[in-house]
PDB file of N, CA and C in Angstrom:
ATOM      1  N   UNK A   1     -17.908   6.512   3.903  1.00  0.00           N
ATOM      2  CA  UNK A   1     -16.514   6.828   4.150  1.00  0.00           C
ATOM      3  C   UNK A   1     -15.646   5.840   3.366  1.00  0.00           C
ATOM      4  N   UNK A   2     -14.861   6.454   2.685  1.00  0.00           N
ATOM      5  CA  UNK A   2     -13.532   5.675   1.869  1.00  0.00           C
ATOM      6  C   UNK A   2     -12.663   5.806   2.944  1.00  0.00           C
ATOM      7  N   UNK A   3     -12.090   4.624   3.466  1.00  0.00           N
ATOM      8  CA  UNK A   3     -10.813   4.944   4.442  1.00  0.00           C
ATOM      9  C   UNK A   3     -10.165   3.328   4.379  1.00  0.00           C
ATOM     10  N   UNK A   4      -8.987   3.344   4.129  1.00  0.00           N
ATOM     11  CA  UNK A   4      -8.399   2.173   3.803  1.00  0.00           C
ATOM     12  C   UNK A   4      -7.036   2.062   4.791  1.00  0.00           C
ATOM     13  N   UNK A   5      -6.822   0.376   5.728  1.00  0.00           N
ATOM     14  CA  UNK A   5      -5.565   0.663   7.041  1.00  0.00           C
ATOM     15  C   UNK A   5      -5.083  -0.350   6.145  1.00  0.00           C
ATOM     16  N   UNK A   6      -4.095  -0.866   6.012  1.00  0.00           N
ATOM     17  CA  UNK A   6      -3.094  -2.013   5.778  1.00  0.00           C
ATOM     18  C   UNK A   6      -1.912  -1.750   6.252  1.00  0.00           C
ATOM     19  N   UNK A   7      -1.644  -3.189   6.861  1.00  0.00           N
ATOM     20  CA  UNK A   7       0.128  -3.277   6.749  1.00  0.00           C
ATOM     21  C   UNK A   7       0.509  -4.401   6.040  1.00  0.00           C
ATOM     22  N   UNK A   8       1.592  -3.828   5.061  1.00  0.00           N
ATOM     23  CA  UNK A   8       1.766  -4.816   4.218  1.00  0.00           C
ATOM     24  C   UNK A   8       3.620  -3.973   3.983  1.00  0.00           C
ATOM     25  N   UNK A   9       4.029  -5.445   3.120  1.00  0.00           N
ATOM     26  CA  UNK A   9       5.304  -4.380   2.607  1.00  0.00           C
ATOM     27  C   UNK A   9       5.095  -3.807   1.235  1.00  0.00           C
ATOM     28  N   UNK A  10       6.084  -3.686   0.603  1.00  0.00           N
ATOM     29  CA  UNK A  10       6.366  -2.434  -0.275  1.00  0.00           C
ATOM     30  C   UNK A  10       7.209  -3.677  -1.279  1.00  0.00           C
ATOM     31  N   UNK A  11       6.425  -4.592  -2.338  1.00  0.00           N
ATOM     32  CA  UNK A  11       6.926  -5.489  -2.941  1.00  0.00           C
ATOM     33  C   UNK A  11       7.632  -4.516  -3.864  1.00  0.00           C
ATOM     34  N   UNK A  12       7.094  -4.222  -4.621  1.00  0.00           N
ATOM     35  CA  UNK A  12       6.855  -3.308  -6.086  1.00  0.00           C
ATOM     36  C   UNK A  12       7.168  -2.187  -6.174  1.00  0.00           C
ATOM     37  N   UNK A  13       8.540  -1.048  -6.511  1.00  0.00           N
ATOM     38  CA  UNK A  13       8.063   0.404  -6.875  1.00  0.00           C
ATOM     39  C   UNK A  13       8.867   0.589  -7.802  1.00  0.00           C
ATOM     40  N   UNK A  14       8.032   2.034  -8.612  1.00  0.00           N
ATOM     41  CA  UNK A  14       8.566   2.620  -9.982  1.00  0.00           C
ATOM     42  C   UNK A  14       9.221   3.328  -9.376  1.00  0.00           C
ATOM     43  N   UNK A  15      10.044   4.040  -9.593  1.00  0.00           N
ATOM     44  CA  UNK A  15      10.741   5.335 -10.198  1.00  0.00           C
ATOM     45  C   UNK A  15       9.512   6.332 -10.047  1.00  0.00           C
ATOM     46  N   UNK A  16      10.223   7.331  -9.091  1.00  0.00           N
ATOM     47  CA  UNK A  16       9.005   8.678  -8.907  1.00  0.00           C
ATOM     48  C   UNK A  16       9.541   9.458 -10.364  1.00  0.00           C
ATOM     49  N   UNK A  17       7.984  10.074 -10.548  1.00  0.00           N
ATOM     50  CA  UNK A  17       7.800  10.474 -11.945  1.00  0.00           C
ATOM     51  C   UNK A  17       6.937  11.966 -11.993  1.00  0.00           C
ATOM     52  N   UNK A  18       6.425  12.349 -12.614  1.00  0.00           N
ATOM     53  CA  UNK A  18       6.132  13.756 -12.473  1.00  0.00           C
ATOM     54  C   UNK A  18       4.685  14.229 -13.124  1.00  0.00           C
ATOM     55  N   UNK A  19       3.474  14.201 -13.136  1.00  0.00           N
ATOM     56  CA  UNK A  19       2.284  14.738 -13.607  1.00  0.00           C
ATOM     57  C   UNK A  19       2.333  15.448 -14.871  1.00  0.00           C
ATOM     58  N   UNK A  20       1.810  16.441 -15.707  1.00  0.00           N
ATOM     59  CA  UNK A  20       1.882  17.417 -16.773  1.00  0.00           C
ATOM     60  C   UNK A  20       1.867  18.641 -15.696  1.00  0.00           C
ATOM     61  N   UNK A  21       1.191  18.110 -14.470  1.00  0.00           N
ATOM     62  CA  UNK A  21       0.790  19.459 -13.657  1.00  0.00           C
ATOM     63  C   UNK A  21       2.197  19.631 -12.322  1.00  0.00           C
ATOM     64  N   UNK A  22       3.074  18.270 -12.812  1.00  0.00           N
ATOM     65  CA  UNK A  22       4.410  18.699 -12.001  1.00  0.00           C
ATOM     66  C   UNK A  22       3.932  18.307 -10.359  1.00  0.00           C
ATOM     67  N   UNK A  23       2.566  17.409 -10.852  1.00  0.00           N
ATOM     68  CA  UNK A  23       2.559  16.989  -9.287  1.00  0.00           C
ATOM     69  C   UNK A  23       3.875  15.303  -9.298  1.00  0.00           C
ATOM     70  N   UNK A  24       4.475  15.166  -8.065  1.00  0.00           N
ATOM     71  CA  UNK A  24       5.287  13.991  -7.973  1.00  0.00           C
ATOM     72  C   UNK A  24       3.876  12.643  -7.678  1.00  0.00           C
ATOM     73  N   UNK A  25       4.219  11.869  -8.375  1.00  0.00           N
ATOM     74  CA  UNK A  25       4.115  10.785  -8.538  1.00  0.00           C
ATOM     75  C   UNK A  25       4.908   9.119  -8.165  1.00  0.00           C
ATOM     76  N   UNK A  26       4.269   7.830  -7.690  1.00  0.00           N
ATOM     77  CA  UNK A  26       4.904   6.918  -7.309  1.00  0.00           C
ATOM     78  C   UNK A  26       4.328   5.560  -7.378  1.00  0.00           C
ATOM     79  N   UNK A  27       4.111   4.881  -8.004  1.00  0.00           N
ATOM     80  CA  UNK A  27       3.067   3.714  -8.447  1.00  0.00           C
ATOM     81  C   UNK A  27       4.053   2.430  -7.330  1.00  0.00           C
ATOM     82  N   UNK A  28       3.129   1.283  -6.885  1.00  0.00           N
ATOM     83  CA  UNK A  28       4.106   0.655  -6.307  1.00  0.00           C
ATOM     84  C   UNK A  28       2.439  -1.084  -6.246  1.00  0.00           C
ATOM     85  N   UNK A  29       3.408  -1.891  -5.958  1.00  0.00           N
ATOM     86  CA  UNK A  29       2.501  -2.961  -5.328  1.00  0.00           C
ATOM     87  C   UNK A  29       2.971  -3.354  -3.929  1.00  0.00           C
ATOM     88  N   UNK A  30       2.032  -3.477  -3.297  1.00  0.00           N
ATOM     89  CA  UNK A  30       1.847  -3.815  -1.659  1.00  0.00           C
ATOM     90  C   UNK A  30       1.528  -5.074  -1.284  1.00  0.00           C
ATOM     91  N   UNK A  31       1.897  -5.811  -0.262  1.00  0.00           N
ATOM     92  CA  UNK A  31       2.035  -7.351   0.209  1.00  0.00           C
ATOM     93  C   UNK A  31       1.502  -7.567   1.274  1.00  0.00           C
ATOM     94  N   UNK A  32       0.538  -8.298   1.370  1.00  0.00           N
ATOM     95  CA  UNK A  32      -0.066  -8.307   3.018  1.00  0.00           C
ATOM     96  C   UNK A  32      -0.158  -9.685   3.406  1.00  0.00           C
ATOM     97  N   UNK A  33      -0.127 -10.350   4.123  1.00  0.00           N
ATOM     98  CA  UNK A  33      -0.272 -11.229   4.533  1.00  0.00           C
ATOM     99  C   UNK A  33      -0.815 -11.619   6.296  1.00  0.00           C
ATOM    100  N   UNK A  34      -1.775 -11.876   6.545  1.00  0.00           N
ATOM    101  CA  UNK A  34      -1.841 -12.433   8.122  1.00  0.00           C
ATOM    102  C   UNK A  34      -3.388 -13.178   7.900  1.00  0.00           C
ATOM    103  N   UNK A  35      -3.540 -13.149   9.232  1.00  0.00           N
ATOM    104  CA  UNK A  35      -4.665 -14.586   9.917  1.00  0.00           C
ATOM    105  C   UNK A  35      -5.782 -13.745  10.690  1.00  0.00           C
ATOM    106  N   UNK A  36      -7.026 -14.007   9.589  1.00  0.00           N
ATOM    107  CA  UNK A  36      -7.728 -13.089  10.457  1.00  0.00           C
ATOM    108  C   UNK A  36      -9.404 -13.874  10.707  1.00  0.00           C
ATOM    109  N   UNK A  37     -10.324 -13.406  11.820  1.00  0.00           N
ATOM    110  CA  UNK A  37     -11.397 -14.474  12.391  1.00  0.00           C
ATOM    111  C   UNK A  37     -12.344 -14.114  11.720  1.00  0.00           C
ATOM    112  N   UNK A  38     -13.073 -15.278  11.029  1.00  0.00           N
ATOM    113  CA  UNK A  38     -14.045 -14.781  10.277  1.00  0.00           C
ATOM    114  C   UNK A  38     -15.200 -15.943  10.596  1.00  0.00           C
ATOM    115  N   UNK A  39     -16.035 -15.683  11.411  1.00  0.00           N
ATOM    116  CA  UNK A  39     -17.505 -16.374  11.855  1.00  0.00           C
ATOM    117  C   UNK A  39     -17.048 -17.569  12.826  1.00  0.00           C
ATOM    118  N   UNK A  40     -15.738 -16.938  13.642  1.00  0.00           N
ATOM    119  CA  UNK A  40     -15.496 -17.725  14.431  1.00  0.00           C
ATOM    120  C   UNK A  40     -13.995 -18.596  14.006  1.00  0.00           C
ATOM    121  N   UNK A  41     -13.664 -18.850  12.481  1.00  0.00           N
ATOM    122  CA  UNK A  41     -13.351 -19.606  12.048  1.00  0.00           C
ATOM    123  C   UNK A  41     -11.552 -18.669  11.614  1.00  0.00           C
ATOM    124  N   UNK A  42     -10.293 -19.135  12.013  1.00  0.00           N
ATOM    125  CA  UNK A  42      -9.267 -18.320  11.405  1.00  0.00           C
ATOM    126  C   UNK A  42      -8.938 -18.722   9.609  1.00  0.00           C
ATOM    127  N   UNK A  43      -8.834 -17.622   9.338  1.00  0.00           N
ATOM    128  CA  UNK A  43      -8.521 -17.598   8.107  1.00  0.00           C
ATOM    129  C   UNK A  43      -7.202 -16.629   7.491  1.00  0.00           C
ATOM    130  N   UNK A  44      -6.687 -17.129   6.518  1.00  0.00           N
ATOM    131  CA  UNK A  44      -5.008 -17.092   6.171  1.00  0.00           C
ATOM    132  C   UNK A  44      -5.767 -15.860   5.360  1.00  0.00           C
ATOM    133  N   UNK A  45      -5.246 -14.887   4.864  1.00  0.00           N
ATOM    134  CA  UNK A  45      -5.545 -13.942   3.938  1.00  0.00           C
ATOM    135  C   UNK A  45      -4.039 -13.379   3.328  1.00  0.00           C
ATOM    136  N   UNK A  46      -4.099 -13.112   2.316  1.00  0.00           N
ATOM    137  CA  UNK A  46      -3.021 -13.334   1.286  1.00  0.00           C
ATOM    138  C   UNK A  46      -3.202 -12.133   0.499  1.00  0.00           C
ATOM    139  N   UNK A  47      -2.811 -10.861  -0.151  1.00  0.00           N
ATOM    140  CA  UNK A  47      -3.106 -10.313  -1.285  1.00  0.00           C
ATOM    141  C   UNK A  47      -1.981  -9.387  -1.418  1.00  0.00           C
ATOM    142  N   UNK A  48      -1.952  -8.813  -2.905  1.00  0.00           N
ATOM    143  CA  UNK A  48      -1.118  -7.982  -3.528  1.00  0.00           C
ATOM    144  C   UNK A  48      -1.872  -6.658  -3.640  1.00  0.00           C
ATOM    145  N   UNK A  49      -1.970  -5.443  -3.681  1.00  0.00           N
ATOM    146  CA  UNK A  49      -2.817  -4.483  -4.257  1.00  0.00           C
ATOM    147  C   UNK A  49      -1.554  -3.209  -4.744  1.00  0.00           C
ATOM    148  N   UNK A  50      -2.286  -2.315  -6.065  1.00  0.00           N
ATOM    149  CA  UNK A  50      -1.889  -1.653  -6.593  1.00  0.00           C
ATOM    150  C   UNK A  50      -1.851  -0.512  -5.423  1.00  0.00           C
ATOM    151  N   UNK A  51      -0.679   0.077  -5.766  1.00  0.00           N
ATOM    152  CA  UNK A  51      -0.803   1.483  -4.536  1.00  0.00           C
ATOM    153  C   UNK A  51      -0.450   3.147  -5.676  1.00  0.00           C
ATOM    154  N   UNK A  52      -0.369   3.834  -5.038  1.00  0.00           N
ATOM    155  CA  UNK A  52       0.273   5.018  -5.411  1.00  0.00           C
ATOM    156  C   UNK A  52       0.239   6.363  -4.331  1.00  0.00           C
ATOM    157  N   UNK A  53       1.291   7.033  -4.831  1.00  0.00           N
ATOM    158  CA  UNK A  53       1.814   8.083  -3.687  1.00  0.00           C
ATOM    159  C   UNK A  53       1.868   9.411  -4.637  1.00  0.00           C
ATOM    160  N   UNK A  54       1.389  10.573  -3.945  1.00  0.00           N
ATOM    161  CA  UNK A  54       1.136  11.184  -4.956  1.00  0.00           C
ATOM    162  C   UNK A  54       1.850  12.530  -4.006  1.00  0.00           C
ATOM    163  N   UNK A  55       2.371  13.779  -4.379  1.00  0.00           N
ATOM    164  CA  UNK A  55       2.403  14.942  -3.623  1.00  0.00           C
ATOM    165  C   UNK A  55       3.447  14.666  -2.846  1.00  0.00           C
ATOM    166  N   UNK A  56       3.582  15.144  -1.691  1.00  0.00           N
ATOM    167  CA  UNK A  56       4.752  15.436  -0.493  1.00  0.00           C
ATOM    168  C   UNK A  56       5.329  14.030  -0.385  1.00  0.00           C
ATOM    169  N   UNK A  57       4.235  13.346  -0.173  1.00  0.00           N
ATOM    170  CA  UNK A  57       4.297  12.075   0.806  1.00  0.00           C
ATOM    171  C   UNK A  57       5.435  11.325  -0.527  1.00  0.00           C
ATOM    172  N   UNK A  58       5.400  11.374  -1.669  1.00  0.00           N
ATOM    173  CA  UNK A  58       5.868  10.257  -2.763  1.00  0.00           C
ATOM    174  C   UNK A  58       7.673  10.635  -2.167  1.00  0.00           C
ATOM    175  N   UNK A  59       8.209  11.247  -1.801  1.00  0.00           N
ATOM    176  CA  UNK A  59       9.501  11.535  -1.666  1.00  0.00           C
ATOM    177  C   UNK A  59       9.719  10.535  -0.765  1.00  0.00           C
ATOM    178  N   UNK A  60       8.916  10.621   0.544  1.00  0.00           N
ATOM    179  CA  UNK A  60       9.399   9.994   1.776  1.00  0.00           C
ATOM    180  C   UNK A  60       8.721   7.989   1.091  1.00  0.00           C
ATOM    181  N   UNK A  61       7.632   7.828   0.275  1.00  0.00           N
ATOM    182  CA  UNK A  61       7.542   6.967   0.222  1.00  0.00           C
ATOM    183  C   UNK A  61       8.901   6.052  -1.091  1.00  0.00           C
ATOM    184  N   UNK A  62       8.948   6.937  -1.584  1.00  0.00           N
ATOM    185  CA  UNK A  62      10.511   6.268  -2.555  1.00  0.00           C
ATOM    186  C   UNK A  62      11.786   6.024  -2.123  1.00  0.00           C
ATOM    187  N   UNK A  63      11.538   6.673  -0.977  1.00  0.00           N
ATOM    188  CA  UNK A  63      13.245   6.565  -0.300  1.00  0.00           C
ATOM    189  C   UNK A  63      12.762   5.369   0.798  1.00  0.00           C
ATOM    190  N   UNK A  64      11.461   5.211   0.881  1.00  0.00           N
ATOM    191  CA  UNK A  64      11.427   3.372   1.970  1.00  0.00           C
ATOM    192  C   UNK A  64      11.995   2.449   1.193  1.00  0.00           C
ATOM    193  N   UNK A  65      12.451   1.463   2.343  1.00  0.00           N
ATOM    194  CA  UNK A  65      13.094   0.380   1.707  1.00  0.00           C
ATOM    195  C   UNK A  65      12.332  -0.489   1.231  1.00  0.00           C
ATOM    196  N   UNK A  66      12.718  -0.903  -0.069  1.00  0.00           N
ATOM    197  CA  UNK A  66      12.010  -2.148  -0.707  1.00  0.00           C
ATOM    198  C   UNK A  66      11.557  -3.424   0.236  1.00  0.00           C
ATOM    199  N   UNK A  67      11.034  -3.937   0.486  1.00  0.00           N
ATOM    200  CA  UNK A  67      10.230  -5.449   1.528  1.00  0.00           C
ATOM    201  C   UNK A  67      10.384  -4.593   3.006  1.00  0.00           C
ATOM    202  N   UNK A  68      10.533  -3.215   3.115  1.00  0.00           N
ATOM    203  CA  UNK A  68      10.051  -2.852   4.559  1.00  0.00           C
ATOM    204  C   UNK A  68       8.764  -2.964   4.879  1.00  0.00           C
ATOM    205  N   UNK A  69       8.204  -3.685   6.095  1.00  0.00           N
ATOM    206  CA  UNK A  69       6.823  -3.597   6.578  1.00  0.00           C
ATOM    207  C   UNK A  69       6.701  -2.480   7.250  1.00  0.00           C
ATOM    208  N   UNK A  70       5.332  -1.658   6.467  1.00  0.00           N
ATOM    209  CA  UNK A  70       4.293  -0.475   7.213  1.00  0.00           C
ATOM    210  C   UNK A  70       3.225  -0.272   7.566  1.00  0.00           C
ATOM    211  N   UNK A  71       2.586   0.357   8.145  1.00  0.00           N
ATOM    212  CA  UNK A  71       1.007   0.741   8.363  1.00  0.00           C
ATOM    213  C   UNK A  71       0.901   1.738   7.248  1.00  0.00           C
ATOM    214  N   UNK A  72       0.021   1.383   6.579  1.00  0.00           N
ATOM    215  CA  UNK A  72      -0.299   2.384   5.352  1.00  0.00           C
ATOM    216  C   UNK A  72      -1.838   3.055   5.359  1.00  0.00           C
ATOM    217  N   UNK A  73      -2.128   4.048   5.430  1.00  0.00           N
ATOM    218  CA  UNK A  73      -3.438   4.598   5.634  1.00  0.00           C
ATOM    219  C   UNK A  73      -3.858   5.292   4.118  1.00  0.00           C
ATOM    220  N   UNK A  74      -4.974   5.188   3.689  1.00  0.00           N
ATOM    221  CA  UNK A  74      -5.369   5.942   2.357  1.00  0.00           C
ATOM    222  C   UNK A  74      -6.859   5.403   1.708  1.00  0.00           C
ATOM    223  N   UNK A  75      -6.684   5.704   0.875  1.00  0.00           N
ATOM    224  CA  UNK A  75      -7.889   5.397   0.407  1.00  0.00           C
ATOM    225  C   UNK A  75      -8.133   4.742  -1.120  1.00  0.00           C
ATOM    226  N   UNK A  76      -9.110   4.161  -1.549  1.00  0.00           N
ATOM    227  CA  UNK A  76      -9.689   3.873  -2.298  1.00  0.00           C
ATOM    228  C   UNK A  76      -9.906   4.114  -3.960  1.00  0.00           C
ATOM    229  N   UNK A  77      -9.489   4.409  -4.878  1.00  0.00           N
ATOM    230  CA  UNK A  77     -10.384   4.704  -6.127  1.00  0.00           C
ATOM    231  C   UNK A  77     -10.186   3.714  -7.564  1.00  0.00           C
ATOM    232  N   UNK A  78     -10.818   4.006  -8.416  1.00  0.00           N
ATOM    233  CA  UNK A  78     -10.440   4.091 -10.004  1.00  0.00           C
ATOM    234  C   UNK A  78      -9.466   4.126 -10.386  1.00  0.00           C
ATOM    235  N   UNK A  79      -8.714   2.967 -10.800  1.00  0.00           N
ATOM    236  CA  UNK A  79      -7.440   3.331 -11.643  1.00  0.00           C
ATOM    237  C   UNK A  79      -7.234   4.478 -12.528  1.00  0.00           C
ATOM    238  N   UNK A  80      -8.663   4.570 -13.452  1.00  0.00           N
ATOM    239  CA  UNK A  80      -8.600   5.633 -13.991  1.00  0.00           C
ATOM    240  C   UNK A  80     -10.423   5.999 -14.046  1.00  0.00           C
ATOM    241  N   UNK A  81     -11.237   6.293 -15.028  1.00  0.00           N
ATOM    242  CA  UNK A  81     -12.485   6.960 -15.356  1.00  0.00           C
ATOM    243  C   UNK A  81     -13.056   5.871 -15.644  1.00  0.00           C
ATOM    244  N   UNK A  82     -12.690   5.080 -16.289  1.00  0.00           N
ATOM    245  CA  UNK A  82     -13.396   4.092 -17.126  1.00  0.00           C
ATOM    246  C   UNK A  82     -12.978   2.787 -16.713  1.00  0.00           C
ATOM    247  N   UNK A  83     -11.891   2.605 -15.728  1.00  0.00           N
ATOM    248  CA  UNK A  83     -11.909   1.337 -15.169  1.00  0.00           C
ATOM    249  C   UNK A  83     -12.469   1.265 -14.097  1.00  0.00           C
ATOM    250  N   UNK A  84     -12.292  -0.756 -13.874  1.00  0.00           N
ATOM    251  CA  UNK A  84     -12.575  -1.129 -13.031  1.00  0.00           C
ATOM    252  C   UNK A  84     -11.738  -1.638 -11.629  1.00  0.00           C
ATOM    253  N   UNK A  85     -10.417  -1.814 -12.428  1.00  0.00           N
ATOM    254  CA  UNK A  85      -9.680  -1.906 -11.269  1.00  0.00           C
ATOM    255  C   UNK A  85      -9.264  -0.460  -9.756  1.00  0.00           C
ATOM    256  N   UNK A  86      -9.192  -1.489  -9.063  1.00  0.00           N
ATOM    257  CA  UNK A  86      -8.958  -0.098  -7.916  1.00  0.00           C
ATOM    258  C   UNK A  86      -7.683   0.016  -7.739  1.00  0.00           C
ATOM    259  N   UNK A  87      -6.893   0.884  -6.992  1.00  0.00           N
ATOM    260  CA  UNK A  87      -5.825   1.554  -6.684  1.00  0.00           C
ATOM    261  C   UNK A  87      -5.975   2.128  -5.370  1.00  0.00           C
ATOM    262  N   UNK A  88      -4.928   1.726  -4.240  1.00  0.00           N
ATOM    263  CA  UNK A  88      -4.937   2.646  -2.872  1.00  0.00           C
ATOM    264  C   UNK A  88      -3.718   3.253  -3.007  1.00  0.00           C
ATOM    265  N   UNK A  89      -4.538   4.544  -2.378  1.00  0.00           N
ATOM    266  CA  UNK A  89      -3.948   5.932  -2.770  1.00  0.00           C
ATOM    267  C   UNK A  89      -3.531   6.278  -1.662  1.00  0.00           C
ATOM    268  N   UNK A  90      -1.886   6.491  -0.916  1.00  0.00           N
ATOM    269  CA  UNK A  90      -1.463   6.309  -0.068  1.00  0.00           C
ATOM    270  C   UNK A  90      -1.415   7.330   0.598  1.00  0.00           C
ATOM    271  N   UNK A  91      -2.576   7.961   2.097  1.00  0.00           N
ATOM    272  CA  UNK A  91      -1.980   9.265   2.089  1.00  0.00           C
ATOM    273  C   UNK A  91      -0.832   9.750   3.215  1.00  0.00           C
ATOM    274  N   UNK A  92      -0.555   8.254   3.714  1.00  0.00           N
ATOM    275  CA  UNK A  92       0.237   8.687   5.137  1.00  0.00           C
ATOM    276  C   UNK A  92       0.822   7.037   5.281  1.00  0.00           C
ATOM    277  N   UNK A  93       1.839   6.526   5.805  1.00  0.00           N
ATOM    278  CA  UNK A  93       2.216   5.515   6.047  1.00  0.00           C
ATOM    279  C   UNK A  93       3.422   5.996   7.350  1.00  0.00           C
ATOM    280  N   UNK A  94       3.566   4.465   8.188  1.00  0.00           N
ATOM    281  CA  UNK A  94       4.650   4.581   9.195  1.00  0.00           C
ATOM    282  C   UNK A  94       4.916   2.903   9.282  1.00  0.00           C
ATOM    283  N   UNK A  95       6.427   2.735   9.721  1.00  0.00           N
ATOM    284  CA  UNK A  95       6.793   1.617  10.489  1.00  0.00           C
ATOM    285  C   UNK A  95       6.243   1.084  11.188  1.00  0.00           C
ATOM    286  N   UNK A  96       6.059  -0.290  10.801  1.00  0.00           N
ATOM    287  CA  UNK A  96       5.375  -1.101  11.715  1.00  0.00           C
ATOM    288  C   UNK A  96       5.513  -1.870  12.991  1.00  0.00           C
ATOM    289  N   UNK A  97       5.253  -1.838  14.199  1.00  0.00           N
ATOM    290  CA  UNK A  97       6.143  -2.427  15.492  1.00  0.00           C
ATOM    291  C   UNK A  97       6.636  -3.193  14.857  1.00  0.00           C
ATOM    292  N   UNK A  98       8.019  -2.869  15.587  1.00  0.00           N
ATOM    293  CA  UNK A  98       8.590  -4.299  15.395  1.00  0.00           C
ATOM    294  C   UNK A  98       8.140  -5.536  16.140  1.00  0.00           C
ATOM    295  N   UNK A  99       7.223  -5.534  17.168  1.00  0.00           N
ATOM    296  CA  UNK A  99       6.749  -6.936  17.721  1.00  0.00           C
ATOM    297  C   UNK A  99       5.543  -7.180  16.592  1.00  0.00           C
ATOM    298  N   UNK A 100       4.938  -6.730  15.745  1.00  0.00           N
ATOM    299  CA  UNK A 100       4.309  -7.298  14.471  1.00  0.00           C
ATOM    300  C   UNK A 100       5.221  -8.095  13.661  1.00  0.00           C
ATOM    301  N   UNK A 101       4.719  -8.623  13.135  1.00  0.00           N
ATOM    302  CA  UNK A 101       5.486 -10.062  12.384  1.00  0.00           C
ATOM    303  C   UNK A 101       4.283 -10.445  11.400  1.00  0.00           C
ATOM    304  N   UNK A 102       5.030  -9.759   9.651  1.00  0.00           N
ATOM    305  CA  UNK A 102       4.017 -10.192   8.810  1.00  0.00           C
ATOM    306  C   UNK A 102       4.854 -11.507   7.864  1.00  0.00           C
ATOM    307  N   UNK A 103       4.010 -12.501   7.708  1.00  0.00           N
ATOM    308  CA  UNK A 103       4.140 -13.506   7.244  1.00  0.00           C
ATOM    309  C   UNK A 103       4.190 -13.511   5.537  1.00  0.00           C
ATOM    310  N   UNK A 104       5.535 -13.302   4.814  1.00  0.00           N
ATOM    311  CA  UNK A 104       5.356 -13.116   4.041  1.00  0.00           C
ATOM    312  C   UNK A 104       5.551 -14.901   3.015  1.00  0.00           C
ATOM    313  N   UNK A 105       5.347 -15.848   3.459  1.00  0.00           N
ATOM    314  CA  UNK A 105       5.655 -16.993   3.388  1.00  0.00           C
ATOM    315  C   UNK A 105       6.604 -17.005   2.645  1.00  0.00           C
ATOM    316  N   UNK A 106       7.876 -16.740   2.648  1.00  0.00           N
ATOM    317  CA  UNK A 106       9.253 -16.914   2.339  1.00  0.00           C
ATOM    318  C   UNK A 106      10.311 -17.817   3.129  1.00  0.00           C
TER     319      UNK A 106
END
């Protein structure tokens, strides 16, 4: 199973853009930050990852606000055929409680 949860914000976005096949398109980078237990031991975890929004969802994801924190659900792949970098492919996202509190060390 490919299945990918994050909440992170919404550092990064392009300009929605359009396929050859007229599917909508939305490239963006994502911010996560929190404290999580690993062999007992807490640990700070920190990262950026490439995202994209593709279809229905890219409308509602371009009109979120820039540094809003979400729960983002999606998945996994290939930037493209021949790379190696990955890309999460966003297929559903929502607001995150507001009693969550992500640490964006700012």
């Amino acid at each position: 199973m490919n299945e990918l949860k994050v909440t992170g914000l919404i550092a990064e976005r392009e300009v929605i853009r359009y396929t050859p096949a007229g599917l909508p398109i939305v490239n963006a980078v994502l911010q996560h930050s929190s404290q999580q237990i690993e062999a007992g031991i807490a640990r700070q975890t920190e990262f950026e990852i490439a995202a994209v929004a593709a279809g229905e969802i890219s409308g509602r994801f371009s009109a979120a606000p820039l540094g809003g924190t979400y729960e983002f659900s999606g998945f996994l792949a290939r930037r493209s055929r021949n790379s190696k970098s990955l890309v999460f492919h966003i297929i559903d996202f929502r607001a995150a409680p507001a009693t969550q509190h992500l640490d964006t060390g700012a």
